[in-house]
Protein backbone atom coordinates (compact mmCIF):
# COMPACT_ATOMS: atom_id res chain seq x y z
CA UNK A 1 206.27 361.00 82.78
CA UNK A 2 207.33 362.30 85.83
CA UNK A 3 207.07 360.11 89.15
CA UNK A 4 209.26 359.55 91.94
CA UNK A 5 213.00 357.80 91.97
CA UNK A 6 212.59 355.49 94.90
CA UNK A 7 209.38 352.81 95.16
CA UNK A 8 209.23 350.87 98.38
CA UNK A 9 207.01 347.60 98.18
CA UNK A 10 206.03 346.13 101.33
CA UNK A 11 205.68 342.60 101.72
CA UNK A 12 204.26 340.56 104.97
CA UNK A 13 208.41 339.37 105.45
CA UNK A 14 210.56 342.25 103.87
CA UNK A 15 210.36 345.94 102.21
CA UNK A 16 212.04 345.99 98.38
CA UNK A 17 213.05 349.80 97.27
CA UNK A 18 213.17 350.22 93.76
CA UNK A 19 215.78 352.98 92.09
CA UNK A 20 213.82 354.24 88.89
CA UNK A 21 215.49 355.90 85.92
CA UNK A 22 213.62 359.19 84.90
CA UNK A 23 212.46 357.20 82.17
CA UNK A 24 211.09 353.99 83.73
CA UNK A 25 207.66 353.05 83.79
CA UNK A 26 207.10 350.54 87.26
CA UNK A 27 204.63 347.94 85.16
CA UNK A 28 207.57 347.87 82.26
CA UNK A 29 210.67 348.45 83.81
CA UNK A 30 213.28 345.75 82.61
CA UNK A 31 216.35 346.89 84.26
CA UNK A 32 216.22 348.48 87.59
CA UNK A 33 218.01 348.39 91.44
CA UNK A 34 216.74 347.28 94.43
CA UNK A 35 217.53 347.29 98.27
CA UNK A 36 215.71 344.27 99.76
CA UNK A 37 215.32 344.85 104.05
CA UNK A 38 213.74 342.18 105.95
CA UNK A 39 214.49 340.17 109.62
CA UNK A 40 217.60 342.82 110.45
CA UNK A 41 218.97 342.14 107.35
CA UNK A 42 219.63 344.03 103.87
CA UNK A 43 220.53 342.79 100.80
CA UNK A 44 221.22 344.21 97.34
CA UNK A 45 219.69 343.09 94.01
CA UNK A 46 219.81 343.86 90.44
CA UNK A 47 216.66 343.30 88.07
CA UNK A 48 217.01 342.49 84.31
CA UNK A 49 214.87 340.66 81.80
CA UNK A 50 216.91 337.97 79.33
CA UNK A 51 216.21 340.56 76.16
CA UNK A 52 218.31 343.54 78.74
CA UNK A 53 220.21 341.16 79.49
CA UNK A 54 220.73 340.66 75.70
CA UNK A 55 221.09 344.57 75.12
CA UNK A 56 223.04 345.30 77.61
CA UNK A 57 225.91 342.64 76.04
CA UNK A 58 224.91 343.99 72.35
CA UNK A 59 225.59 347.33 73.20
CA UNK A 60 228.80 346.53 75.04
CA UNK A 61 230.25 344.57 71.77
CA UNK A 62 229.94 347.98 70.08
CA UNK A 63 231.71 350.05 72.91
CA UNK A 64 234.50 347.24 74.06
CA UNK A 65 233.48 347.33 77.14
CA UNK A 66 233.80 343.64 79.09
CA UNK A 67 236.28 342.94 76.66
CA UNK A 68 233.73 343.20 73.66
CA UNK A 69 231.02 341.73 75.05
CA UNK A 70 231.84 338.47 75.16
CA UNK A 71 230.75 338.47 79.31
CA UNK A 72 228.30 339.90 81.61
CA UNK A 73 229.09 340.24 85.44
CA UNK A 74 226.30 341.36 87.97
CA UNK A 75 226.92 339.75 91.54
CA UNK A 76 223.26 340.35 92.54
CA UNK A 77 221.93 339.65 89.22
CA UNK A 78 218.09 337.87 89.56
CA UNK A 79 216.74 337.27 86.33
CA UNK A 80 213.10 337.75 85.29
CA UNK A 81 210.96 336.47 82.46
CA UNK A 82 208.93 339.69 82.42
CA UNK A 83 209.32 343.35 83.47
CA UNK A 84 207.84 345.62 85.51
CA UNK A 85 208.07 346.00 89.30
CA UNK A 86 205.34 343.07 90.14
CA UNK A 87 206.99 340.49 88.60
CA UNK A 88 210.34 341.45 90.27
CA UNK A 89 208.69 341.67 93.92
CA UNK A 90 207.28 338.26 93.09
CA UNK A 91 210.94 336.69 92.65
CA UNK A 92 212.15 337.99 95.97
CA UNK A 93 209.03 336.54 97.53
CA UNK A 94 209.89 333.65 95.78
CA UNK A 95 213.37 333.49 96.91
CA UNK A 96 212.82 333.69 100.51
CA UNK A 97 209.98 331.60 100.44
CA UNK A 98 212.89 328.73 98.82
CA UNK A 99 216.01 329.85 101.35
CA UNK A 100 214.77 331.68 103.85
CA UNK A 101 215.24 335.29 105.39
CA UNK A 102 218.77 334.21 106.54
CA UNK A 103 219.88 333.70 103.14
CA UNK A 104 223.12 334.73 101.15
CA UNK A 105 221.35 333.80 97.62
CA UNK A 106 221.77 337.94 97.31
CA UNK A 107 224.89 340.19 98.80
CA UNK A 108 224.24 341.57 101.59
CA UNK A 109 225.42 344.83 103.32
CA UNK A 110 225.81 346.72 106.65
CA UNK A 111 222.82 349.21 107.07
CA UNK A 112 222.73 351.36 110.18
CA UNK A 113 218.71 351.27 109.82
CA UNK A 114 218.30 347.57 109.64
């Protein structure tokens, strides 16, 4: 199914882009990208369910990567029960809701745009 790379979701306090594989479906997506902009600021996070999560380490026992497997490191990891682009907007409303638009819960970066 073809559709577009890049989904922007607007929110009343900040504007999530998603960065879709070729293959993801936005209501199922379990594993995806995100630049979060809000209040001047920009922040990076990275989407995964606990059964990617899961996969992810599985497949890297077979490869060796991360030493086998044994370890997972995503700095802007946010974990979510379900997939699908909804549920991940909802944790980021979530999160600034709990810490606030002046947060460092996620990295953030230098954008020229912000």
């Amino acid at each position: 199914m073809a559709h577009e790379p890049l989904v922007t979701v607007e929110t009343t306090d900040f504007s999530v882009t998603y960065v879709l594989a070729l293959d993801d479906d936005a209501n199922t997506v379990e594993d995806v990208d995100a630049v979060v902009r809000g209040d001047g600021n920009v922040w990076t996070a990275t989407f995964m369910t606990p059964r990617k999560i899961a996969e992810v380490m599985d497949d890297r026992t077979g490869t060796g990567a991360c030493a086998g497997g044994p370890h997972l490191r995503i700095p802007d990891l946010v974990i979510v029960r379900e997939g699908g682009l909804e549920a991940m907007t909802r944790a980021l409303v979530d999160l600034f809701a709990e810490y606030g638009m002046d947060t460092d819960v996620l990295p953030r970066f230098e954008d020229e745009e912000a």
